[in-house]
C-alpha atoms as a PDB file:
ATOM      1  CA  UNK A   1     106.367 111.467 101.394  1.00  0.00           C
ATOM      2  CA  UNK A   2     106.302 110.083 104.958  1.00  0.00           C
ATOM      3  CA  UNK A   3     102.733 111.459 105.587  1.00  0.00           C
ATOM      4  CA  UNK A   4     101.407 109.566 102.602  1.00  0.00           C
ATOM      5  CA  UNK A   5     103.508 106.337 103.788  1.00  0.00           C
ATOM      6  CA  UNK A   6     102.072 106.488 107.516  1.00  0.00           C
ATOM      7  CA  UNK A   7      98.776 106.773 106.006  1.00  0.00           C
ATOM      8  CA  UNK A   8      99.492 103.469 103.964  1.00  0.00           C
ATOM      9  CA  UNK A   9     100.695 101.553 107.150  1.00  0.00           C
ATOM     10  CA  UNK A  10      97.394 103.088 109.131  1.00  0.00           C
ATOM     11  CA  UNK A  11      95.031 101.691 106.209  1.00  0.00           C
ATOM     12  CA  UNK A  12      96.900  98.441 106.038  1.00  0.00           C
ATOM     13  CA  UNK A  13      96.787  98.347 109.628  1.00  0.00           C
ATOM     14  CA  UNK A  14      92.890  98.891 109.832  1.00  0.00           C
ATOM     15  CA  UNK A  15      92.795  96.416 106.960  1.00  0.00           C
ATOM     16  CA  UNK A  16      94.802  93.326 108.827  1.00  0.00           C
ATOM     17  CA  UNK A  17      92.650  94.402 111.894  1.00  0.00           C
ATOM     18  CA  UNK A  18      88.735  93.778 110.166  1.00  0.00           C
ATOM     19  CA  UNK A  19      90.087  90.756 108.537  1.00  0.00           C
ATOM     20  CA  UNK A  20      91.436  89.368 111.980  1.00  0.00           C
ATOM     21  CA  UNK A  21      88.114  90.198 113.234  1.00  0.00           C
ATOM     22  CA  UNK A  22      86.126  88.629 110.187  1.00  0.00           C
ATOM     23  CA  UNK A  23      88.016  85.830 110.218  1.00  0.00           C
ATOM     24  CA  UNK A  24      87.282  85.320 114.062  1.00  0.00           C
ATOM     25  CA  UNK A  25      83.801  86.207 113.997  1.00  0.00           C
ATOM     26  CA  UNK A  26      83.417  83.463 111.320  1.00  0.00           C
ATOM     27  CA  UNK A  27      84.776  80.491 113.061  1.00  0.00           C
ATOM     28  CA  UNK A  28      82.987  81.660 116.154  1.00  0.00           C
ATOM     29  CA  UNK A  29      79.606  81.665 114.028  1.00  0.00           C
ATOM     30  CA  UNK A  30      80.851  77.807 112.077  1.00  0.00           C
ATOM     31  CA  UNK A  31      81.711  76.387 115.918  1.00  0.00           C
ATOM     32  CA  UNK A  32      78.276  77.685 117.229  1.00  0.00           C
ATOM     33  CA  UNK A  33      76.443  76.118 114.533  1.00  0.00           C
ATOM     34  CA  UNK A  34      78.545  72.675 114.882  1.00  0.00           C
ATOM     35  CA  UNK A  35      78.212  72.458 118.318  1.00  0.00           C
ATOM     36  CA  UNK A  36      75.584  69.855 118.496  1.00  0.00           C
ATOM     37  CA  UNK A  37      78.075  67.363 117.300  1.00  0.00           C
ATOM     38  CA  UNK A  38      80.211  67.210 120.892  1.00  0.00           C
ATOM     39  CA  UNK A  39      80.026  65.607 123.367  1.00  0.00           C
ATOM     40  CA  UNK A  40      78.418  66.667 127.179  1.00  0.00           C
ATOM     41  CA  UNK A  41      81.775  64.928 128.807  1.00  0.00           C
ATOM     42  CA  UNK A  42      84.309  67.563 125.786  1.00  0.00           C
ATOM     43  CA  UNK A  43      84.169  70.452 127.835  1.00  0.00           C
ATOM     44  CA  UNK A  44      86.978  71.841 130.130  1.00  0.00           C
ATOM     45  CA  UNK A  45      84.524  72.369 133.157  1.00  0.00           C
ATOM     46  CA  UNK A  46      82.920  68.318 132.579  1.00  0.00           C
ATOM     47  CA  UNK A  47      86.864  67.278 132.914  1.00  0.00           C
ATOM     48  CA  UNK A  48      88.011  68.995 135.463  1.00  0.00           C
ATOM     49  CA  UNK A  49      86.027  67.549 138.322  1.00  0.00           C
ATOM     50  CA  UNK A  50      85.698  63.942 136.755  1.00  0.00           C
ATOM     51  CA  UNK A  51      88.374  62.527 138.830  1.00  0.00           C
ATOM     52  CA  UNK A  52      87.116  63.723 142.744  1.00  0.00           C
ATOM     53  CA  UNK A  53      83.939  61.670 144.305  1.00  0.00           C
ATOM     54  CA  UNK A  54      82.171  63.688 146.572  1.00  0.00           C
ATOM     55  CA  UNK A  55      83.907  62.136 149.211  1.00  0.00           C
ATOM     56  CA  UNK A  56      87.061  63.912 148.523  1.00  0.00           C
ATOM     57  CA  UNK A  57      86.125  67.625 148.545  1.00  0.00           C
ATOM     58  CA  UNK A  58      86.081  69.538 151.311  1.00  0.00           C
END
């Protein structure tokens, strides 16, 4: 009886785990394809340095 329960919770396990991963793999593949549609200025990196002139680094 427990054997055949830890075996359910292992396969439902596994299960929640390639569907996570299908589901990720997915959006990655949808964003990549969409990605012509942002902007240069959308990205993290572009941002973070907008507000220093070259004056002000050192």
């Amino acid at each position: 009886m427990l054997k055949d329960r830890q075996e359910i919770l292992a396969v439902g396990e596994l299960a929640l785990f390639i569907a996570t991963w299908v589901v990720v793999i997915l959006g990655a593949i949808d964003h990549y394809r969409h990605r012509e549609h942002l902007l240069p200025g959308d990205s993290v990196a572009a941002i973070q340095g907008s507000d220093e002139s070259p004056s002000d680094r050192k």
